[in-house]
N, C-alpha and C. Protein backbone atom coordinates (compact mmCIF):
# COMPACT_ATOMS: atom_id res chain seq x y z
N UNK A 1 -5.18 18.10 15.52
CA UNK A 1 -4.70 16.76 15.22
C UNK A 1 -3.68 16.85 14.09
N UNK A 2 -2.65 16.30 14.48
CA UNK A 2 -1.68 16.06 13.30
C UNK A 2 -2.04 15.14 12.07
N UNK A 3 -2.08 15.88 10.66
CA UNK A 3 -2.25 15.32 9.54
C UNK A 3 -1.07 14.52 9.21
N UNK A 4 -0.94 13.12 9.21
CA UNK A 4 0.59 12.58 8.35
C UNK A 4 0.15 11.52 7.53
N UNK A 5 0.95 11.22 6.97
CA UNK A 5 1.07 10.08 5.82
C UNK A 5 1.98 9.32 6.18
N UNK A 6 2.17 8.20 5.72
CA UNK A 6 3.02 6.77 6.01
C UNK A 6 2.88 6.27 4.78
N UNK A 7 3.77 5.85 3.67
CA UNK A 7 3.84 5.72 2.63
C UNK A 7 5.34 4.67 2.71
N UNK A 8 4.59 2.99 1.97
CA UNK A 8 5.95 1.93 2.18
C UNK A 8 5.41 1.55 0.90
N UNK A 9 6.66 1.11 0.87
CA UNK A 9 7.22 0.63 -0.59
C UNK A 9 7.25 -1.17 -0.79
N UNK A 10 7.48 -1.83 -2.08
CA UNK A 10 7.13 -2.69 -2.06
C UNK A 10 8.93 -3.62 -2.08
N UNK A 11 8.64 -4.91 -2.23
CA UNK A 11 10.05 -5.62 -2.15
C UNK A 11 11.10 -5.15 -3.30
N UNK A 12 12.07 -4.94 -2.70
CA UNK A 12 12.81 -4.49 -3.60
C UNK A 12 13.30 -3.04 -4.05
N UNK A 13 12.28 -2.51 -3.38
CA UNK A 13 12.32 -0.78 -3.57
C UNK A 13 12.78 0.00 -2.03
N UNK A 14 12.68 1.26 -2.23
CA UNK A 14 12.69 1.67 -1.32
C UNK A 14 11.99 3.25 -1.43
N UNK A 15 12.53 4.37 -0.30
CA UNK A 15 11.03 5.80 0.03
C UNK A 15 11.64 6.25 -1.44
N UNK A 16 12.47 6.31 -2.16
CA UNK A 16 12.57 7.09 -3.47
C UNK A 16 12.28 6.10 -4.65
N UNK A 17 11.89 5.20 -4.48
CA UNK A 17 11.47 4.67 -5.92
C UNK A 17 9.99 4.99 -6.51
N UNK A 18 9.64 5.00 -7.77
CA UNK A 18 9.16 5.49 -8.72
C UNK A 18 8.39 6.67 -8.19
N UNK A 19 7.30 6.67 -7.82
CA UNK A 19 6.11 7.90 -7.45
C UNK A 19 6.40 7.76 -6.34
N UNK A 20 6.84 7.48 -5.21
CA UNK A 20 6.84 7.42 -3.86
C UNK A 20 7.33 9.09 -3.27
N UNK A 21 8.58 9.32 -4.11
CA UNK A 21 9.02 10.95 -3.74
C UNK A 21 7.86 12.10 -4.04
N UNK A 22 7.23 12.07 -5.26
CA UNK A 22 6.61 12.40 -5.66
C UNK A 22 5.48 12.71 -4.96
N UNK A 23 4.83 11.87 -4.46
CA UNK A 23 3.89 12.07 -3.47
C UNK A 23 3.99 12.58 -2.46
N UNK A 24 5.16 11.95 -1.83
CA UNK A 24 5.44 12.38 -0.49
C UNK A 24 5.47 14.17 -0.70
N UNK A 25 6.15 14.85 -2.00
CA UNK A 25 6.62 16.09 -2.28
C UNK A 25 5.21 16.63 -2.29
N UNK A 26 3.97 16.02 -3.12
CA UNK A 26 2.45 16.51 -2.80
C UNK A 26 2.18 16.70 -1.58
N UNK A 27 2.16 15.36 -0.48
CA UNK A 27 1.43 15.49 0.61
C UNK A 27 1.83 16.75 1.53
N UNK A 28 3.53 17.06 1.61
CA UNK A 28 4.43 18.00 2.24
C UNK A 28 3.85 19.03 1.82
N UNK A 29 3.03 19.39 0.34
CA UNK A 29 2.83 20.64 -0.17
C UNK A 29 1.60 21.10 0.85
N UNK A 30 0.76 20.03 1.24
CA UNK A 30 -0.52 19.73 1.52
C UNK A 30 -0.81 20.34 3.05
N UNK A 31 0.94 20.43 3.83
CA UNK A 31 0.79 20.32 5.24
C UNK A 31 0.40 19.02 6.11
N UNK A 32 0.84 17.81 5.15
CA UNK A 32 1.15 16.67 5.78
C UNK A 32 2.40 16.19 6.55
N UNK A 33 2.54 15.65 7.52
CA UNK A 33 3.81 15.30 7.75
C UNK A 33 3.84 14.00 7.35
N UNK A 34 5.03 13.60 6.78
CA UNK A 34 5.11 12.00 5.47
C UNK A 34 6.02 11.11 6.78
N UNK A 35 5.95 10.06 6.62
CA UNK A 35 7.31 9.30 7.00
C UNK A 35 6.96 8.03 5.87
N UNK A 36 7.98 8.12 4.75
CA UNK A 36 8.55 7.07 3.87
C UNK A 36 9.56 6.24 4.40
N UNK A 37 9.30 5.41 5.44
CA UNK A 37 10.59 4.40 5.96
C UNK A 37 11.62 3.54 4.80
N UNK A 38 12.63 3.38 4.99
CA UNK A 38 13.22 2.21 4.41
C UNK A 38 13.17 1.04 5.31
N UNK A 39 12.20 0.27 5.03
CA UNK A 39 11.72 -1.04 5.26
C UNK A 39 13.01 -2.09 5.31
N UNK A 40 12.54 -2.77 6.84
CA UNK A 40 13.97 -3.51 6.82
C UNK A 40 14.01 -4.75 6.02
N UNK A 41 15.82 -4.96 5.80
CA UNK A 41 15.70 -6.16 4.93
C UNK A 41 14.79 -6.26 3.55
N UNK A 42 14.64 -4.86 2.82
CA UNK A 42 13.22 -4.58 1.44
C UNK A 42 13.25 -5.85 0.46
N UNK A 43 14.78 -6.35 0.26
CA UNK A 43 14.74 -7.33 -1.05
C UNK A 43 13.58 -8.89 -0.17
N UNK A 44 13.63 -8.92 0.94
CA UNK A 44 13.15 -9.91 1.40
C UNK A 44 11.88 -9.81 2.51
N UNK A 45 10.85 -9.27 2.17
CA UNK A 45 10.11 -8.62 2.70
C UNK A 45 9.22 -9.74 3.70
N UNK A 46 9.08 -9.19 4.75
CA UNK A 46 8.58 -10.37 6.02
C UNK A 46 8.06 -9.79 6.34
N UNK A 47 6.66 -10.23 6.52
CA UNK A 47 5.76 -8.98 8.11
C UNK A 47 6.19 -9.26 9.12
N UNK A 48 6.78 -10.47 9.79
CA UNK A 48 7.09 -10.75 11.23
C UNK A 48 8.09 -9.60 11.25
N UNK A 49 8.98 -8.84 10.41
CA UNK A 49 9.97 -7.54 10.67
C UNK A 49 8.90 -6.33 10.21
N UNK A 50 9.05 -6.52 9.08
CA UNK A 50 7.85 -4.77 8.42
C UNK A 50 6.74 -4.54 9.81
N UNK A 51 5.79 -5.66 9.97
CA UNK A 51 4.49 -4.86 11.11
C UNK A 51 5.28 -4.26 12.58
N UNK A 52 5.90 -4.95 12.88
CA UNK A 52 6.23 -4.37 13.92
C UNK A 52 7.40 -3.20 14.02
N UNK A 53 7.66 -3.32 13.19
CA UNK A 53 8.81 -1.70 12.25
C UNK A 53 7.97 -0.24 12.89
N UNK A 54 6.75 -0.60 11.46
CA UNK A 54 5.80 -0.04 11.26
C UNK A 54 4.99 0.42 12.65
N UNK A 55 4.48 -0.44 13.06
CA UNK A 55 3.91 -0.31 14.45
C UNK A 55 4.47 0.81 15.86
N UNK A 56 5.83 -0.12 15.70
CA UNK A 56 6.53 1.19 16.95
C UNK A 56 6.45 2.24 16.74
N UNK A 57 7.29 2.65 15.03
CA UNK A 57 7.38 3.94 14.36
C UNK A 57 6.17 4.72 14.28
N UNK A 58 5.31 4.47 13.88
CA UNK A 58 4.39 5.08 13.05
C UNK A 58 3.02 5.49 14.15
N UNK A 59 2.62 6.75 13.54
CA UNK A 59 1.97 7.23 14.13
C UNK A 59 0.21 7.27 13.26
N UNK A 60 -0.55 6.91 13.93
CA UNK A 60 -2.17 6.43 13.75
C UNK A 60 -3.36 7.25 13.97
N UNK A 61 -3.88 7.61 13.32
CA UNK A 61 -5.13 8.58 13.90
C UNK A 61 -6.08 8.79 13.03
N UNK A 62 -7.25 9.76 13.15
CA UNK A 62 -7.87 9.98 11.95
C UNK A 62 -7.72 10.57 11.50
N UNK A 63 -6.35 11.69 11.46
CA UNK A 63 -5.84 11.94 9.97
C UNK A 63 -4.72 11.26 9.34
N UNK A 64 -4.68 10.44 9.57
CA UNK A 64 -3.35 9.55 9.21
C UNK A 64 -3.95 8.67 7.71
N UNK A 65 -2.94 8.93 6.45
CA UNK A 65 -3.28 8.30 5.05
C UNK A 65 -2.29 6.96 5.54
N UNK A 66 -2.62 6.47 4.68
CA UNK A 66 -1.52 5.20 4.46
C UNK A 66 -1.59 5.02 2.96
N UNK A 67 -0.51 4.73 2.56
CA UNK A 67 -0.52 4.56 0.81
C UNK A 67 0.91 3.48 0.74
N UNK A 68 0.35 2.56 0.09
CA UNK A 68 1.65 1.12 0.09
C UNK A 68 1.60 0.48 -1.79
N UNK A 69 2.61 0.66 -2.07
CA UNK A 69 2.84 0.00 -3.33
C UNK A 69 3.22 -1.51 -3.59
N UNK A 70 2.47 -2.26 -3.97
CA UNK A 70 3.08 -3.92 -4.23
C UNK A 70 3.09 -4.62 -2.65
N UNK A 71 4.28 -5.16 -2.18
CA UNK A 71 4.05 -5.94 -1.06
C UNK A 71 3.58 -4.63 0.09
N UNK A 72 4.25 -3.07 -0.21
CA UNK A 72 3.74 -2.40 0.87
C UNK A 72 2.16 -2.31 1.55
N UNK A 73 1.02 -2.92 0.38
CA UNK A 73 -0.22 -3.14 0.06
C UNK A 73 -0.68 -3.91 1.42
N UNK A 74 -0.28 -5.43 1.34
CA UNK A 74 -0.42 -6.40 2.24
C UNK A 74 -0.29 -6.36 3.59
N UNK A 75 0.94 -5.40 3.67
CA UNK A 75 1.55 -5.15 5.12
C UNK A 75 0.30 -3.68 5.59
N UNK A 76 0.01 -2.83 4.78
CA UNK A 76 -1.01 -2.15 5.30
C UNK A 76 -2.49 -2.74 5.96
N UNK A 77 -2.47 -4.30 5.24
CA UNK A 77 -3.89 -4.66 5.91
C UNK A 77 -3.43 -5.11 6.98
N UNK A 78 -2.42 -5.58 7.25
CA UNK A 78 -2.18 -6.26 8.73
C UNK A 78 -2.11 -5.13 9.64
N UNK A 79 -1.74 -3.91 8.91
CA UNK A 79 -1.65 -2.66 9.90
C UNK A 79 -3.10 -2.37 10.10
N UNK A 80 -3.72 -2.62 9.31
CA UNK A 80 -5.20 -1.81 9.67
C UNK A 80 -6.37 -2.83 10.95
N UNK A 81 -5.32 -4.20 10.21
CA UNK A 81 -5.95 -5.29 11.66
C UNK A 81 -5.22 -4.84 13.32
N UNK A 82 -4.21 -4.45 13.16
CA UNK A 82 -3.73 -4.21 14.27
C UNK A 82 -3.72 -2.83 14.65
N UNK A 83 -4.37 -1.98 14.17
CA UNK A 83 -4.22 -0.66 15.15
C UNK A 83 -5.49 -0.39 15.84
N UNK A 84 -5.46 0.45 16.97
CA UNK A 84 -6.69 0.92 17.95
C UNK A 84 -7.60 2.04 16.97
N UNK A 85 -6.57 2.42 16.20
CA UNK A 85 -7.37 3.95 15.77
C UNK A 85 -7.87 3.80 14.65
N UNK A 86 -8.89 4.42 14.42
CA UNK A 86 -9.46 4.55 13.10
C UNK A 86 -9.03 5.39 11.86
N UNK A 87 -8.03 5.19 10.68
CA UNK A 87 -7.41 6.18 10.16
C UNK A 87 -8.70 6.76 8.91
N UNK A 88 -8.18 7.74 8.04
CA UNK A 88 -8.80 8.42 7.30
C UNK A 88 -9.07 7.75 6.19
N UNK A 89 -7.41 7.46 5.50
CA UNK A 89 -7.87 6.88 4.40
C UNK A 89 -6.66 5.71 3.95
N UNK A 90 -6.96 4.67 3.30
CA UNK A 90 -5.74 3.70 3.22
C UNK A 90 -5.78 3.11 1.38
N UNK A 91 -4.51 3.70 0.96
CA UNK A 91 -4.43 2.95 -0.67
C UNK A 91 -3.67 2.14 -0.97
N UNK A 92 -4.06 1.05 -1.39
CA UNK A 92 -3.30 -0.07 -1.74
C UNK A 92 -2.98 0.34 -3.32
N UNK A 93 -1.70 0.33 -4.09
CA UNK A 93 -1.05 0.40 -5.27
C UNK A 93 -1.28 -1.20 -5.35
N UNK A 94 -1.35 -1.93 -6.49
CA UNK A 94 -0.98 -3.26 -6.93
C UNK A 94 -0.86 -4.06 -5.81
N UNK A 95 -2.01 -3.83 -5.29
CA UNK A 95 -1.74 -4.59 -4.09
C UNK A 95 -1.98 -5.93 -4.21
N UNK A 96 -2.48 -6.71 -3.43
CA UNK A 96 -2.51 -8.08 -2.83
C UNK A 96 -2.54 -8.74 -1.76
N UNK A 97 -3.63 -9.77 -1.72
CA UNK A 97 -3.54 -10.26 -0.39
C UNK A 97 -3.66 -11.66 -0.24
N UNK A 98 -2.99 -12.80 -1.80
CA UNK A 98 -3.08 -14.01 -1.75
C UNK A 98 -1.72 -14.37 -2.55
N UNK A 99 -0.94 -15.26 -2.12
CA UNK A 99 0.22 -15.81 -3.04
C UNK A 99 0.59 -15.20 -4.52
N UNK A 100 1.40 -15.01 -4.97
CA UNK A 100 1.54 -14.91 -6.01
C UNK A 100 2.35 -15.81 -7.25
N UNK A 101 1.92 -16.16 -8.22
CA UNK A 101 3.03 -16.93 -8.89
C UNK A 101 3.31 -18.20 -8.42
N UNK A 102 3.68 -18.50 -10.11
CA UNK A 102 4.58 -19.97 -8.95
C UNK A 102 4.98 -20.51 -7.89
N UNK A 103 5.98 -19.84 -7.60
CA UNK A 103 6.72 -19.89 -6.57
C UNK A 103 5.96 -19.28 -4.86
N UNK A 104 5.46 -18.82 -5.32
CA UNK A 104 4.23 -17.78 -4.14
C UNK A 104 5.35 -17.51 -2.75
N UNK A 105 6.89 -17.21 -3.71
CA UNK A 105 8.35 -16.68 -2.54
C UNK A 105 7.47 -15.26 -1.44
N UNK A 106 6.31 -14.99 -2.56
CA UNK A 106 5.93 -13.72 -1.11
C UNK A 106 5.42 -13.90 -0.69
N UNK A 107 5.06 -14.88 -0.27
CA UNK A 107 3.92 -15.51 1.50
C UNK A 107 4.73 -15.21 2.23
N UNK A 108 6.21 -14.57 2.49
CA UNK A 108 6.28 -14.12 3.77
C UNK A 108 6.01 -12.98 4.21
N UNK A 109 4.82 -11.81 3.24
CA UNK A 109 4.80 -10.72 3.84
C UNK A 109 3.09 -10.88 4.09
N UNK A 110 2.15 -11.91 3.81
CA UNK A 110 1.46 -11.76 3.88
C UNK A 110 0.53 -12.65 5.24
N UNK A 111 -0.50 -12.34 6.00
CA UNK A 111 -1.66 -13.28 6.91
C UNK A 111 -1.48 -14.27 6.57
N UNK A 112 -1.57 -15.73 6.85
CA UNK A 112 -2.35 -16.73 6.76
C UNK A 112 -3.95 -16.88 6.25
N UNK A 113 -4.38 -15.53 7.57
CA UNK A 113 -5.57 -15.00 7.09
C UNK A 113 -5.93 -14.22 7.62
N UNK A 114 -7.13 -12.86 7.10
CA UNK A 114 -7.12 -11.84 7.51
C UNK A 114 -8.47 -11.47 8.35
N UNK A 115 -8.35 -10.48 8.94
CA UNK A 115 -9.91 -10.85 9.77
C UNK A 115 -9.84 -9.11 8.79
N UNK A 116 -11.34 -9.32 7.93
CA UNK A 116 -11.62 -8.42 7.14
C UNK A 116 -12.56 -7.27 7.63
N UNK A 117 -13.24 -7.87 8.50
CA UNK A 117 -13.98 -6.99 9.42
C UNK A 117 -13.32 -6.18 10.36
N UNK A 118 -12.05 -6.79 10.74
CA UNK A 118 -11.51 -5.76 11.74
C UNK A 118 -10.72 -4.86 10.86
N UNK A 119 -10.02 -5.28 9.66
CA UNK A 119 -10.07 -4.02 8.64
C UNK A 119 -10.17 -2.94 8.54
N UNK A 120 -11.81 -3.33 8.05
CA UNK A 120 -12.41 -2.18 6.91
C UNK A 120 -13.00 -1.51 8.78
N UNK A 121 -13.03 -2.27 9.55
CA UNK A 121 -13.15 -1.19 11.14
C UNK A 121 -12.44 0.45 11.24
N UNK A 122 -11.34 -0.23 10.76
CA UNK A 122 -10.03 0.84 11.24
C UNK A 122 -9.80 1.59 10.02
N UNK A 123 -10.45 2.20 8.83
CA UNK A 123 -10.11 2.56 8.01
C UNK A 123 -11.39 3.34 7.57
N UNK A 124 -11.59 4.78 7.53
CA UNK A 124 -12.82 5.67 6.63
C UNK A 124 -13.19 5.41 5.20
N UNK A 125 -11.77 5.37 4.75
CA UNK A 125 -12.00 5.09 3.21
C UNK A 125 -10.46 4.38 3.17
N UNK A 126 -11.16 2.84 1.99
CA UNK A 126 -10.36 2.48 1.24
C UNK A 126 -10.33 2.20 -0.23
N UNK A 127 -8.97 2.45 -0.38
CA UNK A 127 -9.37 2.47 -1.99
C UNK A 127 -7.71 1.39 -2.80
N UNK A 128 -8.19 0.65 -3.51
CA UNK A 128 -7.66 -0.46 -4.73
C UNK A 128 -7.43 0.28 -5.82
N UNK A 129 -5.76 0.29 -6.16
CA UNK A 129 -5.26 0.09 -7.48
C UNK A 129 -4.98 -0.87 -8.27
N UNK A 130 -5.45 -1.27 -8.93
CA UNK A 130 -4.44 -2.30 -9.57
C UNK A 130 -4.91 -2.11 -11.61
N UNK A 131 -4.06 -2.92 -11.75
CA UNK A 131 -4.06 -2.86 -13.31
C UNK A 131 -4.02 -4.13 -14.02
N UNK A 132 -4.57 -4.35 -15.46
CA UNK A 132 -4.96 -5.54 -15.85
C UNK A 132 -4.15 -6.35 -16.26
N UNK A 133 -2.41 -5.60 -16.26
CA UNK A 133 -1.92 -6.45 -17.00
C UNK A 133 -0.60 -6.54 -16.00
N UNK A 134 -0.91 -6.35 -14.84
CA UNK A 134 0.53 -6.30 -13.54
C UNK A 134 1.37 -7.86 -14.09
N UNK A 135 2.81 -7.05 -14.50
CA UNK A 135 3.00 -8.41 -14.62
C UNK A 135 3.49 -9.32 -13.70
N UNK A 136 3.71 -8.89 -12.24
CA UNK A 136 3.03 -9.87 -10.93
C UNK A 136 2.71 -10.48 -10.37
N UNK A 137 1.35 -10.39 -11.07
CA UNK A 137 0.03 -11.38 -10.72
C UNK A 137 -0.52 -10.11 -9.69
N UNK A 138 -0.41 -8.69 -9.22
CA UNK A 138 -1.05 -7.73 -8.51
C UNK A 138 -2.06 -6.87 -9.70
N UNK A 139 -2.56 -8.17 -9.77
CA UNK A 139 -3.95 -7.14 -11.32
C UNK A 139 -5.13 -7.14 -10.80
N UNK A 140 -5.71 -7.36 -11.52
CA UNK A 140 -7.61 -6.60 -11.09
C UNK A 140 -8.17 -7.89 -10.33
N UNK A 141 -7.62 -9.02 -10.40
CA UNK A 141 -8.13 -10.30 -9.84
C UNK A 141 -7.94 -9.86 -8.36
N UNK A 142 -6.75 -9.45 -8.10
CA UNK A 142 -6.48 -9.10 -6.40
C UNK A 142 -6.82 -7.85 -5.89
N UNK A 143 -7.25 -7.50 -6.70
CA UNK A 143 -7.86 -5.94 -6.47
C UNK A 143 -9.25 -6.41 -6.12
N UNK A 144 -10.25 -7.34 -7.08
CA UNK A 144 -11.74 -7.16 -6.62
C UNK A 144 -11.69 -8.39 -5.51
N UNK A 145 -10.72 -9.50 -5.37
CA UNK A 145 -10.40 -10.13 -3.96
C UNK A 145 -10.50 -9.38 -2.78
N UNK A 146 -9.65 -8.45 -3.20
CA UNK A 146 -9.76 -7.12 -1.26
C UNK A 146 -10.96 -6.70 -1.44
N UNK A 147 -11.67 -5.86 -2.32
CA UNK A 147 -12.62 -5.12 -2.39
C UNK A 147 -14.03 -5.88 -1.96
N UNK A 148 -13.92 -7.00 -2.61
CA UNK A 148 -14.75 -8.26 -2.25
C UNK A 148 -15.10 -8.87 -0.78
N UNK A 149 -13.83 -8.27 -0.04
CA UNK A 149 -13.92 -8.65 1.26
C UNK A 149 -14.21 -7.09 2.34
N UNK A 150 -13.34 -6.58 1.89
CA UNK A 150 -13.54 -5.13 2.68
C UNK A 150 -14.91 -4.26 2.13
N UNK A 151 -14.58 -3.90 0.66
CA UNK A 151 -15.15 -2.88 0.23
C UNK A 151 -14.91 -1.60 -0.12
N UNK A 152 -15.16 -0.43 -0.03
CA UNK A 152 -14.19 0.53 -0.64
C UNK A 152 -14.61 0.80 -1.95
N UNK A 153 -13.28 1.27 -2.67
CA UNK A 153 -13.29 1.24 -4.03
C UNK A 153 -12.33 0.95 -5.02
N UNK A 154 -12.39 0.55 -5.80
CA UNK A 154 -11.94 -0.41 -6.80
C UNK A 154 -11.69 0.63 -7.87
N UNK A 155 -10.39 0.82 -8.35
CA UNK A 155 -9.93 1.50 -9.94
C UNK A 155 -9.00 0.34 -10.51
N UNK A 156 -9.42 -0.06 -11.31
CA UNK A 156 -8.86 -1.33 -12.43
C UNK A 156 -8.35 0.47 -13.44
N UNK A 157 -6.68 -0.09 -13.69
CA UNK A 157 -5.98 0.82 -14.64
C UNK A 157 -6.06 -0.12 -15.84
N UNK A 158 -6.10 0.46 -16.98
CA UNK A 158 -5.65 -0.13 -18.11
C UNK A 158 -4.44 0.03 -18.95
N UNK A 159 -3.56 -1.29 -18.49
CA UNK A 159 -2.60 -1.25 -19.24
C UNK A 159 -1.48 -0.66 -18.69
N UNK A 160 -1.61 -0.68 -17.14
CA UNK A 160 -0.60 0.36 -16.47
C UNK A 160 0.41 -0.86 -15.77
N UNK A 161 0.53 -1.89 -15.99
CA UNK A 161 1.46 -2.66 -15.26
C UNK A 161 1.43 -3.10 -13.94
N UNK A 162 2.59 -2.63 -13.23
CA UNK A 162 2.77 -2.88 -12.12
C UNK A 162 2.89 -1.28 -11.54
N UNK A 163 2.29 -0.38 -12.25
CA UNK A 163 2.74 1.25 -11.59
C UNK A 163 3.93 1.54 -11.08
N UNK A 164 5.12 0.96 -11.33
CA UNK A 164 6.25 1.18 -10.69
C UNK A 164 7.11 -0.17 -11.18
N UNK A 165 7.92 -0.79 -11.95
CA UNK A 165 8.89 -1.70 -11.62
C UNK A 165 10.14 -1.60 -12.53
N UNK A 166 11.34 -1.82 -11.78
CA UNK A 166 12.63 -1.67 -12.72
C UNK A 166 13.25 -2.91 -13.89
N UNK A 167 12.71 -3.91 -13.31
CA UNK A 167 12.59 -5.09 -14.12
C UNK A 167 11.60 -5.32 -15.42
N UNK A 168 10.43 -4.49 -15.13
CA UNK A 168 9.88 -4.16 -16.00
C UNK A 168 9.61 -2.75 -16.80
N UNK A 169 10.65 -2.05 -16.52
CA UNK A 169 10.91 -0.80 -17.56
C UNK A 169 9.98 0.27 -17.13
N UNK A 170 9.27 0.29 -15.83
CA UNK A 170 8.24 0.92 -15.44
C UNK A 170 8.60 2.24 -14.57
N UNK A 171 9.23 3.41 -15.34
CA UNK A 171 9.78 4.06 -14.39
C UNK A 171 8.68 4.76 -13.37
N UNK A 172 7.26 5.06 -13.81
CA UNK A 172 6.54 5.78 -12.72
C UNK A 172 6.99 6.80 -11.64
N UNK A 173 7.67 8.10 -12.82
CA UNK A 173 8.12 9.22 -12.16
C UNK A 173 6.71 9.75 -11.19
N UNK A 174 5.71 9.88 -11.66
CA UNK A 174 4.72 10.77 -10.90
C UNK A 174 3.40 9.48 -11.19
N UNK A 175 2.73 9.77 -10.35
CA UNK A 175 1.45 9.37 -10.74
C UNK A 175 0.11 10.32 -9.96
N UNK A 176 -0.47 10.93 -11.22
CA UNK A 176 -1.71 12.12 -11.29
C UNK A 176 -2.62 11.66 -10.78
N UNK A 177 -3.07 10.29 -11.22
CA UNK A 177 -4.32 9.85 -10.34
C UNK A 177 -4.28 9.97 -8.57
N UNK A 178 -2.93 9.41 -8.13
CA UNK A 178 -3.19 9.41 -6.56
C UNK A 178 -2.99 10.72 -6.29
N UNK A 179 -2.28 11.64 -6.65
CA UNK A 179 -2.86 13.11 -5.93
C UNK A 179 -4.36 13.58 -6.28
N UNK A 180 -4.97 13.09 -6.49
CA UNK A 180 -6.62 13.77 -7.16
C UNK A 180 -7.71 12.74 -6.47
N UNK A 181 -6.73 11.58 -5.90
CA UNK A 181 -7.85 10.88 -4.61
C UNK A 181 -7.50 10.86 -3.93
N UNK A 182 -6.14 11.25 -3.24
CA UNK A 182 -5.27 11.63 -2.24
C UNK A 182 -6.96 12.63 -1.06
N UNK A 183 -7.24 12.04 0.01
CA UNK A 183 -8.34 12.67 0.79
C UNK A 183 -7.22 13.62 1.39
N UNK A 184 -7.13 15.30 1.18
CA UNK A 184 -6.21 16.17 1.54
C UNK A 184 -7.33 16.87 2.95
């Protein structure tokens, strides 16, 4: 069985922003095969375009990781509602899976609503990043929201931001923790 990874990025970014190379450069070490897409349209992120991107492209199995940073997070649960196969392991970075902010401009990448059971179905292990002080709104509140519904596991960072943002000075060349729960 082919081992790969699928690793998407969040609005605004794209496969080389902050830790995303980085990883991908781990998993490759690993004898993974990666595909880091550039997500269409990234500044304006829609699942009615990202799932079905994702879907054609991407290849599903039980060795297949998934790892999504910020909106890439959201669009992984809709992936995990919609695939046949059961993958290995799936990490949400700063993820989220309810409005954000004021403005809540990113309800277009997210469900209406999610069927949580068909989920945590399609997935061996999942596991929640988030941090207490995302400045976002992708902090520990939306972290024990998923976890609350799926299950898995939950790492609340302290003090780590948004793990990645250019607006917020967050360069996140590497990050040590996800290669050391990275399921190789």
């Amino acid at each position: 069985m082919i081992k790969n990874a699928i690793i998407l990025h969040g609005s605004g970014s794209n496969p080389k922003s902050f830790w995303l190379p980085s990883i991908s450069r781990y998993l490759l070490k690993n004898n993974y095969e990666v595909w880091a897409p550039l997500l269409p349209d990234a500044g304006q992120p829609d699942l009615k375009t990202w799932l079905p991107f994702v879907l054609g492209r991407g290849q599903f199995n039980s060795s297949t990781i998934l790892i999504g940073h910020s909106a890439g997070s959201p669009l992984i649960l809709s992936i995990l509602e919609n695939i046949p196969a059961v993958i290995n392991q799936a990490i949400l970075v700063a993820g989220y899976a309810r409005p954000l902010g004021q403005s809540k401009s990113n309800k277009s990448i997210l469900q209406d609503v999610y069927d949580w059971g068909k989920i945590k179905q399609h997935v061996s292990d999942i596991i929640f990043i988030n941090s207490d002080n995302d400045p976002w709104g992708c902090d520990y509140e939306e972290g024990l929201y998923m976890w609350h519904n799926i299950g898995g596991t939950l790492i609340l960072r302290a003090e780590e931001g948004h793990m990645g943002s250019d607006l917020f000075h967050q360069p996140y060349q590497e990050f040590p923790l996800l290669e050391r729960i990275i399921k190789i």
